[in-house]
PDB file of N, CA and C in Angstrom:
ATOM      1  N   UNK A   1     137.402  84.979 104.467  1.00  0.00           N
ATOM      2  CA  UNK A   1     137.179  85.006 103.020  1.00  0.00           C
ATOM      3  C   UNK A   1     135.682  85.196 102.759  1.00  0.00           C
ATOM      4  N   UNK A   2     135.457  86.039 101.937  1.00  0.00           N
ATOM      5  CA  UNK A   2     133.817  86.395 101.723  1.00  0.00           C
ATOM      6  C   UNK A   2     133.347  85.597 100.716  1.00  0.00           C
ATOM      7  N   UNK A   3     132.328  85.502 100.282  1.00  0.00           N
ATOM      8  CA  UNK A   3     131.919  84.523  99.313  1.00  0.00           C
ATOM      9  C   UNK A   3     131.026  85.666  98.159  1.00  0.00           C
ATOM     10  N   UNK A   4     131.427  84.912  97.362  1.00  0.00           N
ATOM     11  CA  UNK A   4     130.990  85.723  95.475  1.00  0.00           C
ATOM     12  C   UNK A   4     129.241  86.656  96.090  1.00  0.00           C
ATOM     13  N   UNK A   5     128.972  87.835  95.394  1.00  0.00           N
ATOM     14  CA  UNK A   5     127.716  87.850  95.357  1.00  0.00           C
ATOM     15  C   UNK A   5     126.818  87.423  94.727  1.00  0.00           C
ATOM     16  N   UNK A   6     126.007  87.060  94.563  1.00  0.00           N
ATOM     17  CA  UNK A   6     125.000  86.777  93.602  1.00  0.00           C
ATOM     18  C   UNK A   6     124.160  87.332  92.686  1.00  0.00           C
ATOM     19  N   UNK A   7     123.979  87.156  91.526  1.00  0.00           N
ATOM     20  CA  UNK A   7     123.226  88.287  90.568  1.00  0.00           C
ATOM     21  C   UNK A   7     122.267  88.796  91.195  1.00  0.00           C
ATOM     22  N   UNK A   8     121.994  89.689  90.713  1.00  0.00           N
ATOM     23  CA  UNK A   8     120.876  90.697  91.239  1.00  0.00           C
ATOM     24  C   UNK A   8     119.993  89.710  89.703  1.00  0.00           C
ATOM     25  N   UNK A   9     119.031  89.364  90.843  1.00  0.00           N
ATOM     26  CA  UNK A   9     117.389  88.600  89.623  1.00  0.00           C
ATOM     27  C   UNK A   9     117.052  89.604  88.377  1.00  0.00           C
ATOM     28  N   UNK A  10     116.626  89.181  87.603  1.00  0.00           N
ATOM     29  CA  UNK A  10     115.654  89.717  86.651  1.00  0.00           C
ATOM     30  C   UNK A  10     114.460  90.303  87.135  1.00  0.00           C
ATOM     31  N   UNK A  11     114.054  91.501  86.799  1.00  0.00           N
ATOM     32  CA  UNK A  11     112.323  91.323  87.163  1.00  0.00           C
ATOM     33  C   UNK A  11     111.455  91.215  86.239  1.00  0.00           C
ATOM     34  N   UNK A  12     111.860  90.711  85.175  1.00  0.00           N
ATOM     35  CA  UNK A  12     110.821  89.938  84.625  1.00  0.00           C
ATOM     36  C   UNK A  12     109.482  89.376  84.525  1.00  0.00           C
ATOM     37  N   UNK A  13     108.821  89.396  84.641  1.00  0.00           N
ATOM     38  CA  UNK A  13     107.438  88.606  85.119  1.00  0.00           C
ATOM     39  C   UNK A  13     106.510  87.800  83.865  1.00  0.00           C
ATOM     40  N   UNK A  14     107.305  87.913  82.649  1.00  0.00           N
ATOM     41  CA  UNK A  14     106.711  87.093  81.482  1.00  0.00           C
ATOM     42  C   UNK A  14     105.629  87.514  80.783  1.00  0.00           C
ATOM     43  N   UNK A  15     105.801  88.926  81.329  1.00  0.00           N
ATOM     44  CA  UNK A  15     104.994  89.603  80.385  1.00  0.00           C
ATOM     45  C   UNK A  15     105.360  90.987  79.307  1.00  0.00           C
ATOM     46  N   UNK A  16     105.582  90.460  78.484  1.00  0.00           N
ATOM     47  CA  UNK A  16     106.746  90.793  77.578  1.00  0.00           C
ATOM     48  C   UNK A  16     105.673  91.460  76.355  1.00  0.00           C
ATOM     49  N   UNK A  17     105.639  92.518  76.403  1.00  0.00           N
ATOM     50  CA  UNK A  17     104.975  93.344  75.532  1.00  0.00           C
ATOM     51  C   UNK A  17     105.344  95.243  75.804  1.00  0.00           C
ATOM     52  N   UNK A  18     105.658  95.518  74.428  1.00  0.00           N
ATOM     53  CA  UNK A  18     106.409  97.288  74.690  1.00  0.00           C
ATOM     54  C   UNK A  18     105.042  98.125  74.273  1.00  0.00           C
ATOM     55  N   UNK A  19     105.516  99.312  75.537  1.00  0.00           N
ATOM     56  CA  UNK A  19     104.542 100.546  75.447  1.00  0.00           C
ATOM     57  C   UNK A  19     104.958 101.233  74.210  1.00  0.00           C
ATOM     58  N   UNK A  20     103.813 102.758  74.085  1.00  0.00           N
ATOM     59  CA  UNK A  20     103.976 103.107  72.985  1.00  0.00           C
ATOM     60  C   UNK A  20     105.902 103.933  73.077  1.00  0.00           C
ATOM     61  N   UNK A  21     106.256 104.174  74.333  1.00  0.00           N
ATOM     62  CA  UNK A  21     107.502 104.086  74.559  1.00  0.00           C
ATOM     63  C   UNK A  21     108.827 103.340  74.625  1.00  0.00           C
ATOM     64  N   UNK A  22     107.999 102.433  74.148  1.00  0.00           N
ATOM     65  CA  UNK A  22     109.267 101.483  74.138  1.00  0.00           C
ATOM     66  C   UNK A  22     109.930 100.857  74.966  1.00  0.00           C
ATOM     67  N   UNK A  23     108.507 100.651  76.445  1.00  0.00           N
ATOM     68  CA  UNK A  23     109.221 100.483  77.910  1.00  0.00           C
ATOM     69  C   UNK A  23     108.214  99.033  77.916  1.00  0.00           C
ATOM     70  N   UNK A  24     108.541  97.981  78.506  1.00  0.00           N
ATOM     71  CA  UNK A  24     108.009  96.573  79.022  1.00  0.00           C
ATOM     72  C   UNK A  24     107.495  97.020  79.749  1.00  0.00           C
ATOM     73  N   UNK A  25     105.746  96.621  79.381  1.00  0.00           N
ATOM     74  CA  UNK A  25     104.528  96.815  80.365  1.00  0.00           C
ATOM     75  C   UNK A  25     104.742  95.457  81.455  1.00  0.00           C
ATOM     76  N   UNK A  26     105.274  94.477  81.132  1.00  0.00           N
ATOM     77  CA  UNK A  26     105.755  94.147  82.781  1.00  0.00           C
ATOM     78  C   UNK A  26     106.664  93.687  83.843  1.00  0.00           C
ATOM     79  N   UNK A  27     107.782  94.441  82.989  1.00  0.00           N
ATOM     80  CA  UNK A  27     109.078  94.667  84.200  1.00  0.00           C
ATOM     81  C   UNK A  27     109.397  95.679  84.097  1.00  0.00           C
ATOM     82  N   UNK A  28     109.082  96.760  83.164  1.00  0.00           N
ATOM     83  CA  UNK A  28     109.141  98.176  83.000  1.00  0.00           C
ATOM     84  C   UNK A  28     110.553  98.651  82.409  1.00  0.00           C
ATOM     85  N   UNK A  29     110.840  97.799  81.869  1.00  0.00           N
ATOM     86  CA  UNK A  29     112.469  98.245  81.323  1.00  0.00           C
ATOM     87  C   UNK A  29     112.679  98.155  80.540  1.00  0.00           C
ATOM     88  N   UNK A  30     113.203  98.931  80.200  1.00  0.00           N
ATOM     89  CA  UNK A  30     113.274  99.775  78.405  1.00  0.00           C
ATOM     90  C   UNK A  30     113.937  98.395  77.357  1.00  0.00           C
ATOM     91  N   UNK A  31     113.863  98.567  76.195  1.00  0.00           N
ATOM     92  CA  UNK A  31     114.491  97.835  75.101  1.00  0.00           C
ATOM     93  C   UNK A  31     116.043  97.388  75.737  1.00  0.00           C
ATOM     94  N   UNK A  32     116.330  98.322  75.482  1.00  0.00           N
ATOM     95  CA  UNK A  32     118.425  98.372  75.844  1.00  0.00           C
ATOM     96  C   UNK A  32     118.521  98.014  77.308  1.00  0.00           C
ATOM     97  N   UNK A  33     117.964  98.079  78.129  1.00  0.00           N
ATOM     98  CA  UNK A  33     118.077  97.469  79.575  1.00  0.00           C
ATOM     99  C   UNK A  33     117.753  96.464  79.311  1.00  0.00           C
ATOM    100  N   UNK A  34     116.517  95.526  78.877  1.00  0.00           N
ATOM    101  CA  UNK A  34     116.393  94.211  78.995  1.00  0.00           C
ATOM    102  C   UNK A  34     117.528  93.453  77.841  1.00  0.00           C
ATOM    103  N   UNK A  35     117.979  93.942  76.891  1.00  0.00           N
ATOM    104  CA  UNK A  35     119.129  93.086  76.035  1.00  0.00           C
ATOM    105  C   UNK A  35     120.468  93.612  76.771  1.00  0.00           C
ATOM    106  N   UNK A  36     120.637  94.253  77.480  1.00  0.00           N
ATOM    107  CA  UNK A  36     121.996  94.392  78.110  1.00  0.00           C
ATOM    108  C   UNK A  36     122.163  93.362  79.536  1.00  0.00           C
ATOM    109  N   UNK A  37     120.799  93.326  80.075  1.00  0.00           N
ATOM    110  CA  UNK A  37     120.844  92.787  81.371  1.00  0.00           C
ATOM    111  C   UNK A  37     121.592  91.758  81.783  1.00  0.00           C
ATOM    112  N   UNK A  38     122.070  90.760  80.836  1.00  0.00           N
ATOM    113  CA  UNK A  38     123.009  89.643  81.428  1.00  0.00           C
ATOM    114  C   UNK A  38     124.511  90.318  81.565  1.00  0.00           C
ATOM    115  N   UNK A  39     124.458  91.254  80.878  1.00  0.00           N
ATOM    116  CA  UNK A  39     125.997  91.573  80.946  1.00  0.00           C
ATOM    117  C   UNK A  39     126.182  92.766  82.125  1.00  0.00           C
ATOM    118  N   UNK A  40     125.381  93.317  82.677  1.00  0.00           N
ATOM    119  CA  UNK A  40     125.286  94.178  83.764  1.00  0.00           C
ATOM    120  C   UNK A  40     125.930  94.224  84.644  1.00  0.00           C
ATOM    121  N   UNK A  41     126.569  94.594  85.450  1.00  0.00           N
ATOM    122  CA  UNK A  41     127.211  94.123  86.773  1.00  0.00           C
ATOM    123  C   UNK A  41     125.974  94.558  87.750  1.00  0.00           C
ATOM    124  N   UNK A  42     125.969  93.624  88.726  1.00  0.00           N
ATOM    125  CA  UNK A  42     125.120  93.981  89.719  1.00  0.00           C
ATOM    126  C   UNK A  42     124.792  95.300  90.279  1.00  0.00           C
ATOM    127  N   UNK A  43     125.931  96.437  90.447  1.00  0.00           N
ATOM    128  CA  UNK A  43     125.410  97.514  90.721  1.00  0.00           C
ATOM    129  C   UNK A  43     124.258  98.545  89.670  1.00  0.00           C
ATOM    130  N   UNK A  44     124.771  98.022  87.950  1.00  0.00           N
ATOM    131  CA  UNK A  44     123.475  98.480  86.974  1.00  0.00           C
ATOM    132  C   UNK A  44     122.299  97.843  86.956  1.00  0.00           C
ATOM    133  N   UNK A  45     122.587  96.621  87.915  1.00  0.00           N
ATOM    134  CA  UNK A  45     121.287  95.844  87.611  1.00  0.00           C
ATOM    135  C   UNK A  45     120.450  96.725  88.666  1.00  0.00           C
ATOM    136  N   UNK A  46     121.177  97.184  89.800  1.00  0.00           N
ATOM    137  CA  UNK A  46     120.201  97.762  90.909  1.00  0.00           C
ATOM    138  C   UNK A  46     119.730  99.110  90.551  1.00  0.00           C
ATOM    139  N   UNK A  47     120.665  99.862  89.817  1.00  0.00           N
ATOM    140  CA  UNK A  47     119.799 101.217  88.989  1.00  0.00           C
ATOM    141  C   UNK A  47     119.076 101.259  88.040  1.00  0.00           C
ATOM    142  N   UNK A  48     118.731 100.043  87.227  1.00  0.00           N
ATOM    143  CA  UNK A  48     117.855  99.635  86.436  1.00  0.00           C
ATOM    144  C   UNK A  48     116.760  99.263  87.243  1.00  0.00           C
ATOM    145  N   UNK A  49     116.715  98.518  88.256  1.00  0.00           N
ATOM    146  CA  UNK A  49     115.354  97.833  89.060  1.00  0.00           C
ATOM    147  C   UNK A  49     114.750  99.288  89.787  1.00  0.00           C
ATOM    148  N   UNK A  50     115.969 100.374  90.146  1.00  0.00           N
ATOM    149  CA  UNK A  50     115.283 101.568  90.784  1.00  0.00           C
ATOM    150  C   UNK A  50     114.505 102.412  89.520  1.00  0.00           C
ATOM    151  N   UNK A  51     115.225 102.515  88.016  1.00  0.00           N
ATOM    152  CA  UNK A  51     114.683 103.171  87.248  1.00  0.00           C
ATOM    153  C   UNK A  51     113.131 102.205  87.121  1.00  0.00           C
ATOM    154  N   UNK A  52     113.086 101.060  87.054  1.00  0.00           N
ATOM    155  CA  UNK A  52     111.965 100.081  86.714  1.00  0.00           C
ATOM    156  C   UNK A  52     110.614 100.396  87.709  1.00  0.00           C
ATOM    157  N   UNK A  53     110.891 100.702  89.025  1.00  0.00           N
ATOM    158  CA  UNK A  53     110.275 100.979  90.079  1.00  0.00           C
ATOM    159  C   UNK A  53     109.840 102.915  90.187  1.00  0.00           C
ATOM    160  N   UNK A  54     110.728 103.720  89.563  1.00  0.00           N
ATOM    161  CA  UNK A  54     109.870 104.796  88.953  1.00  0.00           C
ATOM    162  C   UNK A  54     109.265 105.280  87.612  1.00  0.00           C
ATOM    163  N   UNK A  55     109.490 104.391  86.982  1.00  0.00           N
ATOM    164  CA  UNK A  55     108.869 104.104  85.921  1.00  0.00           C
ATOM    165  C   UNK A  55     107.167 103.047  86.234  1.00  0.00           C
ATOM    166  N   UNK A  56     107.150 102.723  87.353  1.00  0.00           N
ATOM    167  CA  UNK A  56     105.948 101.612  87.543  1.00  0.00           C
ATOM    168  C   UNK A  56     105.038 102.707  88.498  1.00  0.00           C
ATOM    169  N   UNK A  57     105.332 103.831  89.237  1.00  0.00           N
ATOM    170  CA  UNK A  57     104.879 104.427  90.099  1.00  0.00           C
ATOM    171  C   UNK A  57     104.061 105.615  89.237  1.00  0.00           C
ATOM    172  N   UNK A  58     105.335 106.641  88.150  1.00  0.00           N
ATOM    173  CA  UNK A  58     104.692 107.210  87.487  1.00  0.00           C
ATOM    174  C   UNK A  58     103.450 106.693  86.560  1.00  0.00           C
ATOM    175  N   UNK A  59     103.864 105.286  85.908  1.00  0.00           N
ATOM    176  CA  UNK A  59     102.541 104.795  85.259  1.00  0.00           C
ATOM    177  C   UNK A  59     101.327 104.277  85.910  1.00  0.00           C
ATOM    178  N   UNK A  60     101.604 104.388  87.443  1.00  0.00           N
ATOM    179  CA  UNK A  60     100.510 104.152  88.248  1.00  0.00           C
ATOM    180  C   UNK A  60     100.129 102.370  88.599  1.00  0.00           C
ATOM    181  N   UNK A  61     101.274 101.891  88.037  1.00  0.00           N
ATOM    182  CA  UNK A  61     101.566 100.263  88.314  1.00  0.00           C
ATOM    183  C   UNK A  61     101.783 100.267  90.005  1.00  0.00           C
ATOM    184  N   UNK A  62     102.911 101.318  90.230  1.00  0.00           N
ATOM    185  CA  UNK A  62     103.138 101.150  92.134  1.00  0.00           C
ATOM    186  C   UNK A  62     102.260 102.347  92.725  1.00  0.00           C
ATOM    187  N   UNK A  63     101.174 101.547  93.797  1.00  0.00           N
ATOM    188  CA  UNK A  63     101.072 103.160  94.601  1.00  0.00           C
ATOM    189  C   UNK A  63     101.950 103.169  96.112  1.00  0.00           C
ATOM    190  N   UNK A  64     102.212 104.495  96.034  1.00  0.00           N
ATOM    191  CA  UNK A  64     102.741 104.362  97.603  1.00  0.00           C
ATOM    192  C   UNK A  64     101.845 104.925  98.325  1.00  0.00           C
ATOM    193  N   UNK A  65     102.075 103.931  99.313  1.00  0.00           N
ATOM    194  CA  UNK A  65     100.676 104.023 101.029  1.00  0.00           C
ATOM    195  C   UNK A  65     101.588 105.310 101.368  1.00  0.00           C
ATOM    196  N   UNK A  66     100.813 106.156 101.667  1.00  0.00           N
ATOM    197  CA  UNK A  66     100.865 107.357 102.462  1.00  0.00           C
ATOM    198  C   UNK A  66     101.306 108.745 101.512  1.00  0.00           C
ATOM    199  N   UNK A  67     101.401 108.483 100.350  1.00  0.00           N
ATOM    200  CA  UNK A  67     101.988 109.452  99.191  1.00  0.00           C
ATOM    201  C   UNK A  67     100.777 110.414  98.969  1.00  0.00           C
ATOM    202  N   UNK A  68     101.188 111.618  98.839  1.00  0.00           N
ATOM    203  CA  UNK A  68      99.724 112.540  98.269  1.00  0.00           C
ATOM    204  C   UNK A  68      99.230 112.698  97.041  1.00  0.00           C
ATOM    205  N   UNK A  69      98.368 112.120  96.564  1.00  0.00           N
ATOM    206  CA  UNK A  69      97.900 112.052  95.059  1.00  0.00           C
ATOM    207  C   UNK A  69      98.349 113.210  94.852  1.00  0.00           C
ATOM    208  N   UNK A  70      98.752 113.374  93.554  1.00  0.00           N
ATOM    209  CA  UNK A  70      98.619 114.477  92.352  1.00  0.00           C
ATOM    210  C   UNK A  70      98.073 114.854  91.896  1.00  0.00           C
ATOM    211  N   UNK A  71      97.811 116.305  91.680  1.00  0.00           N
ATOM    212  CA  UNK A  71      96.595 116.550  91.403  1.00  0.00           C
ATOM    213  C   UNK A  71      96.565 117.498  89.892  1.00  0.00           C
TER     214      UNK A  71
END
């Protein structure tokens, strides 16, 4: 018998303020993603944390080691 999974976390970080887009400067997720998020099933929660994570790269929040700047 397997046991329940567990929510996929919030990424949250309590810093709760919207770009001029309408995206959380610090979990990066849009209006409608952060008021939907409790009701999510874990697999939207994980395409939301991937959209959150290219949304943090393009704004230059993530760099990736070994990536070739843009030029």
């Amino acid at each position: 018998m397997s046991t329940p999974e567990r929510p996929v976390a919030s990424p949250c970080v309590s810093i709760c303020a919207l770009d001029d887009d309408d995206i959380c400067t610090g979990c990066q997720r849009t209006v409608e993603e952060i008021t939907r998020w409790s009701r999510m099933t874990n697999e939207e929660r994980r395409t939301v944390l991937g959209l959150c994570h290219e949304r943090a790269k393009v704004s230059g929040l993530v760099w990736m080691i070994g990536a070739k700047p843009q030029l």
